[in-house]
N, C-alpha and C. Protein backbone atom coordinates (compact mmCIF):
# COMPACT_ATOMS: atom_id res chain seq x y z
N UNK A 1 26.58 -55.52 -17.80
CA UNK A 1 27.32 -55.12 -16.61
C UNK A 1 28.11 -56.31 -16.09
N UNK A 2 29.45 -56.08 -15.96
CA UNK A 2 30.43 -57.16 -15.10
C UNK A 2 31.16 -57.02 -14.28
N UNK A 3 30.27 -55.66 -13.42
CA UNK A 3 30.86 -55.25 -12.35
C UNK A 3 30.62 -56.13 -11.09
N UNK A 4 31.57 -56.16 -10.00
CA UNK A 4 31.06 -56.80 -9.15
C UNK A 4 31.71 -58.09 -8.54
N UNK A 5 31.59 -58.38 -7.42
CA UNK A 5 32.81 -59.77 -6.73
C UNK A 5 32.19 -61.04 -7.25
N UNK A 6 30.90 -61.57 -7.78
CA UNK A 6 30.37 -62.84 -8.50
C UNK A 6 30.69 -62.65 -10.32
N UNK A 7 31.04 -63.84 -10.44
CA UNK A 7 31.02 -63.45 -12.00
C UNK A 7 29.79 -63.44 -12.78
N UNK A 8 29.32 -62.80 -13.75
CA UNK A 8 27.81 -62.39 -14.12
C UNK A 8 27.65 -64.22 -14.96
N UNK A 9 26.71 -64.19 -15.10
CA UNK A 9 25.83 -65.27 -16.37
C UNK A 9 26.48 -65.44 -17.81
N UNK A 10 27.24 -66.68 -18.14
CA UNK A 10 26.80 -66.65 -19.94
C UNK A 10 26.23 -67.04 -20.57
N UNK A 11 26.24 -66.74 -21.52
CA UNK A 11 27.21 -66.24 -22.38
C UNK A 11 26.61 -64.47 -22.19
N UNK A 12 27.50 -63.85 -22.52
CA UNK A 12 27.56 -62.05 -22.43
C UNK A 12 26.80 -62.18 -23.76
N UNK A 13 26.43 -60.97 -23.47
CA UNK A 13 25.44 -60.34 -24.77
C UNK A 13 25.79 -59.78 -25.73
N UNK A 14 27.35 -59.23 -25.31
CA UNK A 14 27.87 -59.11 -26.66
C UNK A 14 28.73 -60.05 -27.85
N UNK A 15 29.21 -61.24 -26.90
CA UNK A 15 29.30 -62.27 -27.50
C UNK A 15 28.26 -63.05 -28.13
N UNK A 16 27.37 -63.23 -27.41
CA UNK A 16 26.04 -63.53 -28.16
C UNK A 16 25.63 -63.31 -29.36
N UNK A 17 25.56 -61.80 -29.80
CA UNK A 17 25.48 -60.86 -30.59
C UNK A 17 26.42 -61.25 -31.92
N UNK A 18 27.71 -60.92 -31.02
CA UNK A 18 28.65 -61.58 -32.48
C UNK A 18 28.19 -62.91 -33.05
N UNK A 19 28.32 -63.47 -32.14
CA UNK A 19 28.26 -65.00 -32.43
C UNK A 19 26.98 -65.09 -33.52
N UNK A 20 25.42 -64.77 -32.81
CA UNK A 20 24.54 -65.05 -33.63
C UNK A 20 24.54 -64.06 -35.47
N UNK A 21 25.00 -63.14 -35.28
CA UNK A 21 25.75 -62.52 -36.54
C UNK A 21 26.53 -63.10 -37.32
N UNK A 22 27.58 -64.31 -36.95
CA UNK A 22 27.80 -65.01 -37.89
C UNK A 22 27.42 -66.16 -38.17
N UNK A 23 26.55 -67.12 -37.57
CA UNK A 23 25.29 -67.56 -38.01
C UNK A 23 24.01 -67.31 -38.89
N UNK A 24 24.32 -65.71 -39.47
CA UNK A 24 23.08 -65.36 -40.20
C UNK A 24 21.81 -65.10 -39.77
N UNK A 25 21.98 -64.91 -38.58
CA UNK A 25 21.02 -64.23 -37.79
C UNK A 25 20.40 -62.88 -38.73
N UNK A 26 19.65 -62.26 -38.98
CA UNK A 26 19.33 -61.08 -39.57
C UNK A 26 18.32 -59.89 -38.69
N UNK A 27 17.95 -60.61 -38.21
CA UNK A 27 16.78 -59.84 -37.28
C UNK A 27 16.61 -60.30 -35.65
N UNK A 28 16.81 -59.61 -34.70
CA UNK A 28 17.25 -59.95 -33.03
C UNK A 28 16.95 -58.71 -32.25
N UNK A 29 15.59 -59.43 -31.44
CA UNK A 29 15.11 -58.58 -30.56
C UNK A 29 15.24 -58.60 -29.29
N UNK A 30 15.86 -57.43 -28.48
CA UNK A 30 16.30 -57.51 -26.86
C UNK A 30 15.26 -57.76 -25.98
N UNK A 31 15.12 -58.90 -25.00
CA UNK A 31 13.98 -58.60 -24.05
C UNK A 31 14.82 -58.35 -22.54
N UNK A 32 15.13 -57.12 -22.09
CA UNK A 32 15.97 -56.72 -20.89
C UNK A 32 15.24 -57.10 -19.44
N UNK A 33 14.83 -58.45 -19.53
CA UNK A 33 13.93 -58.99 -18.51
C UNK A 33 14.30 -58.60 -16.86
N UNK A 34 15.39 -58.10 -16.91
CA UNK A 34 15.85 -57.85 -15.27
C UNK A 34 15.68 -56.18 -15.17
N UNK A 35 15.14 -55.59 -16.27
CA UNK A 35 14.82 -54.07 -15.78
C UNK A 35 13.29 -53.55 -15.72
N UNK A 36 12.91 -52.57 -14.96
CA UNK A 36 11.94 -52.75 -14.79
C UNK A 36 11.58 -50.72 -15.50
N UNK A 37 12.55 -50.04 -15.40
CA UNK A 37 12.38 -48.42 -16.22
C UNK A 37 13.57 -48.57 -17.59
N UNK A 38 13.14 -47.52 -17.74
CA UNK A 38 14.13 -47.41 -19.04
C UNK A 38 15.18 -46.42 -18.29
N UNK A 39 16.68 -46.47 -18.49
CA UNK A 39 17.51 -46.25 -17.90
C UNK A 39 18.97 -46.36 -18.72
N UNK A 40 20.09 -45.85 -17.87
CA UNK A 40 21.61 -45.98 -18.71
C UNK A 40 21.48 -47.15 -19.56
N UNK A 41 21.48 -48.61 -18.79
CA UNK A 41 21.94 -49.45 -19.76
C UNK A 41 20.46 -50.01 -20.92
N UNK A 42 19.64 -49.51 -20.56
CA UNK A 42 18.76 -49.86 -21.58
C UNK A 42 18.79 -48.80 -22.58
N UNK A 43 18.37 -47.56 -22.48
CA UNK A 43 18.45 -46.48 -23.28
C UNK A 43 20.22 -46.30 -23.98
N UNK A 44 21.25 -46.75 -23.63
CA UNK A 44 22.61 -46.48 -24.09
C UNK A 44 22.96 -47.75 -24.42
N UNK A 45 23.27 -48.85 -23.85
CA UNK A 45 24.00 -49.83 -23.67
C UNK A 45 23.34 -50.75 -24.95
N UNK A 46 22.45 -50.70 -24.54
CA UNK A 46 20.74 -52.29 -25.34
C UNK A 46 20.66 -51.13 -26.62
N UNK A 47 20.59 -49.82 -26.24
CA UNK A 47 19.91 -49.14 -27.92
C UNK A 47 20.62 -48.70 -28.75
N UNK A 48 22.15 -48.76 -27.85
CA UNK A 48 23.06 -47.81 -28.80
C UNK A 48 24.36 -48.74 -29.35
N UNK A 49 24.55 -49.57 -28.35
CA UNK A 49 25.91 -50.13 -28.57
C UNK A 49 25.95 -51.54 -28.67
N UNK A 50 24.71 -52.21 -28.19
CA UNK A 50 24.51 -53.24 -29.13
C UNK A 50 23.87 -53.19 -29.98
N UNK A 51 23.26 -52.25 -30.46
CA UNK A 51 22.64 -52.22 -32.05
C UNK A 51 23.73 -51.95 -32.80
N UNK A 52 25.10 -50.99 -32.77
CA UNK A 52 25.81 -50.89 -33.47
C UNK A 52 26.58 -52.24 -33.31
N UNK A 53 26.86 -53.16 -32.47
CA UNK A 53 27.34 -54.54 -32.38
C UNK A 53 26.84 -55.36 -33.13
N UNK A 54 25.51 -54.93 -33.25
CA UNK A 54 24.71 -56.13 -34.11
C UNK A 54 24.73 -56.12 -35.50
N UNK A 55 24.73 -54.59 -35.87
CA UNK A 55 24.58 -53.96 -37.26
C UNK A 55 26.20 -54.25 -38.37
N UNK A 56 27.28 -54.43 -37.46
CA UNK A 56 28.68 -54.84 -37.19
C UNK A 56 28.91 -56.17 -37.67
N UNK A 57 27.83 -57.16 -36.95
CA UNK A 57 27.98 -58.48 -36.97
C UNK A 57 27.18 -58.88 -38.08
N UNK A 58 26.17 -58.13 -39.01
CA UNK A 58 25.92 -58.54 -39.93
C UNK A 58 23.93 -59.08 -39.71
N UNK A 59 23.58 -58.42 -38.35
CA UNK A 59 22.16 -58.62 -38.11
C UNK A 59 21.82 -56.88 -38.64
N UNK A 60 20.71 -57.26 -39.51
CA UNK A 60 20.28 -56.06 -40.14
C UNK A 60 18.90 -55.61 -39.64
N UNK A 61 18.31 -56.00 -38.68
CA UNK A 61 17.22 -55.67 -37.82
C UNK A 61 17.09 -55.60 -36.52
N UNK A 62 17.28 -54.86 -35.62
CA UNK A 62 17.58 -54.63 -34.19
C UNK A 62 16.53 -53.92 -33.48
N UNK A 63 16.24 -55.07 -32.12
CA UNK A 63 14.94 -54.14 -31.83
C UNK A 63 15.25 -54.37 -29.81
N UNK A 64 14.26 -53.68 -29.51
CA UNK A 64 14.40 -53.62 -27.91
C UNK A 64 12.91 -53.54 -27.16
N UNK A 65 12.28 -54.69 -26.40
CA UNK A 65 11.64 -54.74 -26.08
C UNK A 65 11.17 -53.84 -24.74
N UNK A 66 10.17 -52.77 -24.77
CA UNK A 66 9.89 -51.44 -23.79
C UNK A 66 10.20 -52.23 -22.82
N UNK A 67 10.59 -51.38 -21.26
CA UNK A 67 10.73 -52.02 -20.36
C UNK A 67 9.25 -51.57 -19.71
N UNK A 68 9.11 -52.53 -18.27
CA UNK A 68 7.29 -52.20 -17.81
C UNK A 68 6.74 -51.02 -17.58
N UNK A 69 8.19 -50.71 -16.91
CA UNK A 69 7.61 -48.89 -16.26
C UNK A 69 6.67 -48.96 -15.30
N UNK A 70 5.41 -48.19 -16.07
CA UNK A 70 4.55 -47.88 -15.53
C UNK A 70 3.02 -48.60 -15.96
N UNK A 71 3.80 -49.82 -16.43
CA UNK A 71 2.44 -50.53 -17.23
C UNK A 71 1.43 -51.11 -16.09
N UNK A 72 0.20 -50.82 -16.12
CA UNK A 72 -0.99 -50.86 -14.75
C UNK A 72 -0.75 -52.07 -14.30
N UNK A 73 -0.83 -53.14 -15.00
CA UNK A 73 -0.60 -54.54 -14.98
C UNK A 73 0.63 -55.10 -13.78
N UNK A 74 1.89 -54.24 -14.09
CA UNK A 74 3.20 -54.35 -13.59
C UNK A 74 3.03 -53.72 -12.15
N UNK A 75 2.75 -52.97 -12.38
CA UNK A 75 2.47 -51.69 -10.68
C UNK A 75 1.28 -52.65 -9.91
N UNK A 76 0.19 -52.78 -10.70
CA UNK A 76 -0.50 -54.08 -9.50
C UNK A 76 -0.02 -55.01 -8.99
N UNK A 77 0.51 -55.67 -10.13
CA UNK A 77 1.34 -56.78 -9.32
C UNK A 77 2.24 -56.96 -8.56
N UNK A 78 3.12 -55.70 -8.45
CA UNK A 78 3.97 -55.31 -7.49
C UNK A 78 3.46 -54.53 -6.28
N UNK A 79 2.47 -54.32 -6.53
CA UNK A 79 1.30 -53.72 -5.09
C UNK A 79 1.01 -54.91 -4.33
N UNK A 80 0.67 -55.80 -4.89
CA UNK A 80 0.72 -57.50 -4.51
C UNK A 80 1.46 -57.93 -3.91
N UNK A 81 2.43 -57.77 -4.60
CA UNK A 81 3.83 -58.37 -3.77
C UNK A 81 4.42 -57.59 -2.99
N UNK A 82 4.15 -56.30 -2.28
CA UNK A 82 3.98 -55.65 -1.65
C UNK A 82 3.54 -55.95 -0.14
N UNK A 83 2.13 -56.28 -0.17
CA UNK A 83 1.27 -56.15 0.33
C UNK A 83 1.08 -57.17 0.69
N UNK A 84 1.12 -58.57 0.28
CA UNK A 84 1.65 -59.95 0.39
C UNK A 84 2.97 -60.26 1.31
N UNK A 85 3.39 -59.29 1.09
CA UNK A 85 5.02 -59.13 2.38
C UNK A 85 5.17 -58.66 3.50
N UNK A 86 4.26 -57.54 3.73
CA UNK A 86 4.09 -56.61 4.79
C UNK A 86 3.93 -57.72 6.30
N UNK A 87 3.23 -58.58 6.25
CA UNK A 87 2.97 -58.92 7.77
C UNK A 87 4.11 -59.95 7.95
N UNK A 88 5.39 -59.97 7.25
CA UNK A 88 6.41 -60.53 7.65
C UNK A 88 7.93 -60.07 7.45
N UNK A 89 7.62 -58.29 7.30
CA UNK A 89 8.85 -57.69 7.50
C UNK A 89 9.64 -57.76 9.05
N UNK A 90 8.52 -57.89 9.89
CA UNK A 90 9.41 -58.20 10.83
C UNK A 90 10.34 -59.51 11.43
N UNK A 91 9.51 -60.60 10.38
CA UNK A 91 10.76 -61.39 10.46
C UNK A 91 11.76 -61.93 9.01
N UNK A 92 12.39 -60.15 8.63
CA UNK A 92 13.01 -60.32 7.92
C UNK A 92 14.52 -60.44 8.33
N UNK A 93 15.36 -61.42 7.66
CA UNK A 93 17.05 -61.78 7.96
C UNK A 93 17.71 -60.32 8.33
N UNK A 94 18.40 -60.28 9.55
CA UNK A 94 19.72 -59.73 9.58
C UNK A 94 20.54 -59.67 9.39
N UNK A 95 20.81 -60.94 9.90
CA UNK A 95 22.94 -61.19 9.56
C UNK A 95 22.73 -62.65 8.66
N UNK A 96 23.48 -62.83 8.49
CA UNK A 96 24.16 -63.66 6.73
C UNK A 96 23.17 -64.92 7.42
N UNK A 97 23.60 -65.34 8.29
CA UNK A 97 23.06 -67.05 9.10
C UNK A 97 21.42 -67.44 8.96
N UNK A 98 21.00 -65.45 9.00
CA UNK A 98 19.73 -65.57 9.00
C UNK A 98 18.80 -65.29 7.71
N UNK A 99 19.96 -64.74 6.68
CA UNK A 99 19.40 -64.66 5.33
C UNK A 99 19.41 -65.66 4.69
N UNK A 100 19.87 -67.05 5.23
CA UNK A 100 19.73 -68.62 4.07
C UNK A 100 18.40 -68.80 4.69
N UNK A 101 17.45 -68.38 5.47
CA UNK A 101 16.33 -69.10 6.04
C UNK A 101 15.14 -68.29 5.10
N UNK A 102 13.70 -69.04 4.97
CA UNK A 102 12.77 -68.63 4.31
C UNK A 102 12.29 -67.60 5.27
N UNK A 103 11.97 -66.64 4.73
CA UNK A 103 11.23 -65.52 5.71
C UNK A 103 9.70 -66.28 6.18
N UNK A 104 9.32 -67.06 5.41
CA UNK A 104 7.89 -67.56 5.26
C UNK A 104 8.16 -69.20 5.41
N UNK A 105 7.74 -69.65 6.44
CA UNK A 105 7.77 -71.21 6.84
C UNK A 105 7.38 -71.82 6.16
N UNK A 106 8.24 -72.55 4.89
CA UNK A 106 7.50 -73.66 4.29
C UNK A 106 6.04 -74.26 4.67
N UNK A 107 5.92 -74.74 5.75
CA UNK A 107 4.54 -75.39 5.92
C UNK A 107 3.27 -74.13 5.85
N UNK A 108 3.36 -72.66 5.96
CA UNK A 108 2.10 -72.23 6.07
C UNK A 108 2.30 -71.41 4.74
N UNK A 109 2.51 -71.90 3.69
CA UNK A 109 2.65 -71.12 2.03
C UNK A 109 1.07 -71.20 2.13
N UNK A 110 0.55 -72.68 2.14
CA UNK A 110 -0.86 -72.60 1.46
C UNK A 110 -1.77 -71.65 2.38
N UNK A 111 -1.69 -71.62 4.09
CA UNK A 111 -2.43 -71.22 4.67
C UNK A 111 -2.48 -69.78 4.22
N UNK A 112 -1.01 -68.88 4.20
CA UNK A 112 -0.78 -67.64 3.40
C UNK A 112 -1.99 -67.31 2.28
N UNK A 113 -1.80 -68.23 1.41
CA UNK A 113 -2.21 -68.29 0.01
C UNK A 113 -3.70 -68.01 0.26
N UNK A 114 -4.53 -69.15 0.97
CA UNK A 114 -5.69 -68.94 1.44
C UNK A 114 -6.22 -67.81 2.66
N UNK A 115 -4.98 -67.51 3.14
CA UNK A 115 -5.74 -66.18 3.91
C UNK A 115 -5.38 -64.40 3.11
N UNK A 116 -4.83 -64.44 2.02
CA UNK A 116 -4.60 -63.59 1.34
C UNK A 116 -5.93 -62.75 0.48
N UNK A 117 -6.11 -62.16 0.66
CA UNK A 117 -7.19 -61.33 -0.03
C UNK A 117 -6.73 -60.45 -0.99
N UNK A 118 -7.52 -60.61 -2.69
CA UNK A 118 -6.44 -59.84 -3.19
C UNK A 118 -7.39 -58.64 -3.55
N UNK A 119 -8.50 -58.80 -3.43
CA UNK A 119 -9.07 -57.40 -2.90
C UNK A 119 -8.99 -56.07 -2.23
N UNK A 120 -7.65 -56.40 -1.44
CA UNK A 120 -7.56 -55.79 -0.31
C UNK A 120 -7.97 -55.26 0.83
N UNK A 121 -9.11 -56.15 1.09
CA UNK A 121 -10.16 -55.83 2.25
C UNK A 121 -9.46 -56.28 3.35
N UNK A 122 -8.25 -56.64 3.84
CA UNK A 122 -8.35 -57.53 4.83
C UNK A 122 -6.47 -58.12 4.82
N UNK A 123 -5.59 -58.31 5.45
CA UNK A 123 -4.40 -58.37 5.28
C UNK A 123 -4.15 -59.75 6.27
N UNK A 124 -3.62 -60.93 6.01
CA UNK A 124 -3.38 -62.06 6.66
C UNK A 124 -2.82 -61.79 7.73
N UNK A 125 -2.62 -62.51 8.60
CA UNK A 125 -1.77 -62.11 10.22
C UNK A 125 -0.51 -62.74 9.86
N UNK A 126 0.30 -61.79 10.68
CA UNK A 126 1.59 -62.14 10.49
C UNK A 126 2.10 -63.79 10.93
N UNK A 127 2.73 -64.15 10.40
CA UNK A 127 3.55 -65.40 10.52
C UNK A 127 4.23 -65.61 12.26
N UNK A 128 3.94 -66.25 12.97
CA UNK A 128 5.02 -66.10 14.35
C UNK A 128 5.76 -67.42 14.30
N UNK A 129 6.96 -66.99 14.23
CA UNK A 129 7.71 -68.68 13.89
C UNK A 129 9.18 -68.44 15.13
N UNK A 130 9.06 -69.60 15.89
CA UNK A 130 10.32 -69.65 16.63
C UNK A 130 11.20 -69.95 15.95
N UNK A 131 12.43 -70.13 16.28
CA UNK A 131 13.36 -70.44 15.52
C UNK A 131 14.41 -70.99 16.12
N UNK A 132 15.19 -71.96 16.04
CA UNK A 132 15.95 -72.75 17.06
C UNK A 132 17.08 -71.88 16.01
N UNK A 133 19.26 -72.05 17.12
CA UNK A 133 19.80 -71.49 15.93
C UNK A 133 20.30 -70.38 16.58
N UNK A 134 20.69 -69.54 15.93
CA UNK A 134 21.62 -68.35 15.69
C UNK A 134 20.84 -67.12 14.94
N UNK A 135 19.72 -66.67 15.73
CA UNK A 135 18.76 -65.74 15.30
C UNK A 135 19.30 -64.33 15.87
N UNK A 136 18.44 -63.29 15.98
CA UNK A 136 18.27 -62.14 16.28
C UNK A 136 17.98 -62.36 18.18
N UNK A 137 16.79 -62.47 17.69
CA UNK A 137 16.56 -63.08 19.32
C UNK A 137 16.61 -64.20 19.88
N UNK A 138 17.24 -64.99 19.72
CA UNK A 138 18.40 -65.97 20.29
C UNK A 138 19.18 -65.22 21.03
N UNK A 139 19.92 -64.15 20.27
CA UNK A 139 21.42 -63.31 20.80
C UNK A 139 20.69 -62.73 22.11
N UNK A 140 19.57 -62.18 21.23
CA UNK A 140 19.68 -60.80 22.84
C UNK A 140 19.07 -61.66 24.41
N UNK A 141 17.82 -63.19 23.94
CA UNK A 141 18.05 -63.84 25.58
C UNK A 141 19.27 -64.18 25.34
N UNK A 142 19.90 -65.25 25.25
CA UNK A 142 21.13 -65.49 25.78
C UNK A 142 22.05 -64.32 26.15
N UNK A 143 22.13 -63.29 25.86
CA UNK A 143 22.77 -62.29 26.10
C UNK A 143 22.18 -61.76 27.67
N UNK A 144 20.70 -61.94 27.82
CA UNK A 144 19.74 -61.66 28.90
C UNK A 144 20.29 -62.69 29.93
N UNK A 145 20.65 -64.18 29.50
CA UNK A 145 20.44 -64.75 30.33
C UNK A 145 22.13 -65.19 30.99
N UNK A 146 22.89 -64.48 30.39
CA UNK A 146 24.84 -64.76 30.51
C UNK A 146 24.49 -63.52 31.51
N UNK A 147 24.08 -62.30 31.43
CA UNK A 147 24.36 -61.01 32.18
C UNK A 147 23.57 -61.74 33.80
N UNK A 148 22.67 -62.18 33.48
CA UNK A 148 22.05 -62.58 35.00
C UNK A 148 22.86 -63.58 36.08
N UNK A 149 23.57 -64.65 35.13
CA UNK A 149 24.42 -65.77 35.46
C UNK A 149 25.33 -65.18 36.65
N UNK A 150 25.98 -63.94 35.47
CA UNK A 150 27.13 -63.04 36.15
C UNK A 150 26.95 -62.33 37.21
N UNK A 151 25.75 -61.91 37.16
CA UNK A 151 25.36 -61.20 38.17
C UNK A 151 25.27 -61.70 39.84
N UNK A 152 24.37 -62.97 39.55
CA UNK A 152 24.27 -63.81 40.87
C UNK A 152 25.60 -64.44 41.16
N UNK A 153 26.19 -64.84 40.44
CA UNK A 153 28.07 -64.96 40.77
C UNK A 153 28.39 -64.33 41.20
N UNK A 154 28.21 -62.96 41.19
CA UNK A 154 28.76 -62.02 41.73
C UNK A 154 28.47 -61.75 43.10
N UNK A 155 27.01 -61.78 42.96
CA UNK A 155 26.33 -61.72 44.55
C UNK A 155 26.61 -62.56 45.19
N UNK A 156 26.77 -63.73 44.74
CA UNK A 156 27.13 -65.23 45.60
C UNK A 156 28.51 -65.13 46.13
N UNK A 157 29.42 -64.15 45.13
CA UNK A 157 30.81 -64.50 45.41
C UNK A 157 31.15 -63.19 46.80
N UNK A 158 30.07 -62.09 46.22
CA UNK A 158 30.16 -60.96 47.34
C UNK A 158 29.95 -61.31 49.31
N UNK A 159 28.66 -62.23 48.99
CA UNK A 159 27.79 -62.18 50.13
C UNK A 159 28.68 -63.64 50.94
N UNK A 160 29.16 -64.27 50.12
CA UNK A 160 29.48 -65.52 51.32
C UNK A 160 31.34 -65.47 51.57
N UNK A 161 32.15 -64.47 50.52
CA UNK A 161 33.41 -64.26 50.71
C UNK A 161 33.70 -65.48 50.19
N UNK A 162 33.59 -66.49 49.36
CA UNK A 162 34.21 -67.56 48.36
C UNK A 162 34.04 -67.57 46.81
N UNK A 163 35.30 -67.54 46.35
CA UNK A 163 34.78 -67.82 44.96
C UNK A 163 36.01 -67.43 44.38
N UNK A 164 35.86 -67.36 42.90
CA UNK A 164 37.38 -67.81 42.60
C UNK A 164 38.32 -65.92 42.27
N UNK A 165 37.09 -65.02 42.17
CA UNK A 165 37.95 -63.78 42.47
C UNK A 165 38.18 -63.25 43.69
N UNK A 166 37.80 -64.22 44.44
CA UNK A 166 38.72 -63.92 45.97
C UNK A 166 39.94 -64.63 45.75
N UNK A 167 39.76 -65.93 45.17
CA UNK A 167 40.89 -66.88 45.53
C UNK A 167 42.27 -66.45 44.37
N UNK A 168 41.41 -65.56 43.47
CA UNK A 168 42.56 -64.77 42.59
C UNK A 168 42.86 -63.58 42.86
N UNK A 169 42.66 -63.03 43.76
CA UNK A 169 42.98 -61.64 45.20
C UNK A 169 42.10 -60.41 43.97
N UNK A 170 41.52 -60.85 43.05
CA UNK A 170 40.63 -59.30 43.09
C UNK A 170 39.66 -58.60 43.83
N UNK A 171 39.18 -59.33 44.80
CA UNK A 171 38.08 -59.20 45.76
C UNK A 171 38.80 -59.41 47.24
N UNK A 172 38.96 -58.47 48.00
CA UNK A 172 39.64 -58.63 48.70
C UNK A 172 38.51 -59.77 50.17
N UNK A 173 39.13 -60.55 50.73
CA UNK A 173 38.41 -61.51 51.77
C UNK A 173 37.93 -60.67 53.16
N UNK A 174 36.86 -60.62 53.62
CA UNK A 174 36.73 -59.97 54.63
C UNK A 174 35.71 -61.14 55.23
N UNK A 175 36.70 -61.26 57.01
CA UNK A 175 36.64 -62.21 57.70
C UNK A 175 36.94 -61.61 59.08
């Protein structure tokens, strides 16, 4: 696949393919390490059209390594990593500023590590991490605390008849 606004990884696989074909390659087995079912480009792409690429290039043995699926092994471990994540979805990134940051504070990996149960008896407490910066909740106090500013300006500018939207005639002076 080279769809997409980043340009993908090389060398391409079908260059690859050629290439190791005229090297005398004879026998080349796919391991589609970034899929996790069998699907379009594994079942079509990996079984059909680079085997005929390969068979082309002069490799006379073509093979494709199963993808995990549903292998018990694969599904646990992704129950893991699952479940290992849960008490810090809520401080997962919003906006771009906040997706370069670790969801998980460098300094408490090990404490994580050691309060993790992989038994599942028991789920670590969530992470509480302030955050200096351009956060989520950064925006909404400062947002809390600009609306209050305005507010008492307002009252200040109402109750004593000075201030600079009198002195710019939107508030009319009463004296």
């Amino acid at each position: 696949s080279r769809v997409g606004p980043v340009e993908w990884l090389k060398p391409y696989t079908d260059d690859t393919i050629i290439e190791l074909g005229q090297k005398g390659v004879k026998s080349l087995l796919a391991v589609p390490i970034s899929f996790v079912s069998e699907h379009i480009e594994t079942l079509e792409e990996i079984d059909v059209e680079y085997k005929e690429l390969a068979l082309k290039s002069g490799i006379e043995n073509w093979g494709r390594v199963p993808a995990l699926g549903c292998e018990p092994t694969f599904i646990s471990d992704l129950a893991d990593a699952v479940i290992e994540s849960l008490p810090y979805v809520g401080a997962m990134a919003v906006s771009y500023l906040e997706a370069r940051q670790p969801l998980v504070p460098l300094g408490s990996v090990e404490e994580l590590l050691a309060a993790y149960d992989s038994q599942r008896r028991e789920l670590p407490p969530p992470v509480m991490v302030w955050e200096w910066g351009w956060t989520k909740s950064a925006e909404t106090w400062n947002g809390r605390a600009a609306m209050l500013a305005v507010l008492v300006l307002l009252v200040l500018e109402v109750t004593t008849g000075e201030g600079f939207l009198h002195q710019w005639g939107i508030l009319p002076s009463f004296r």
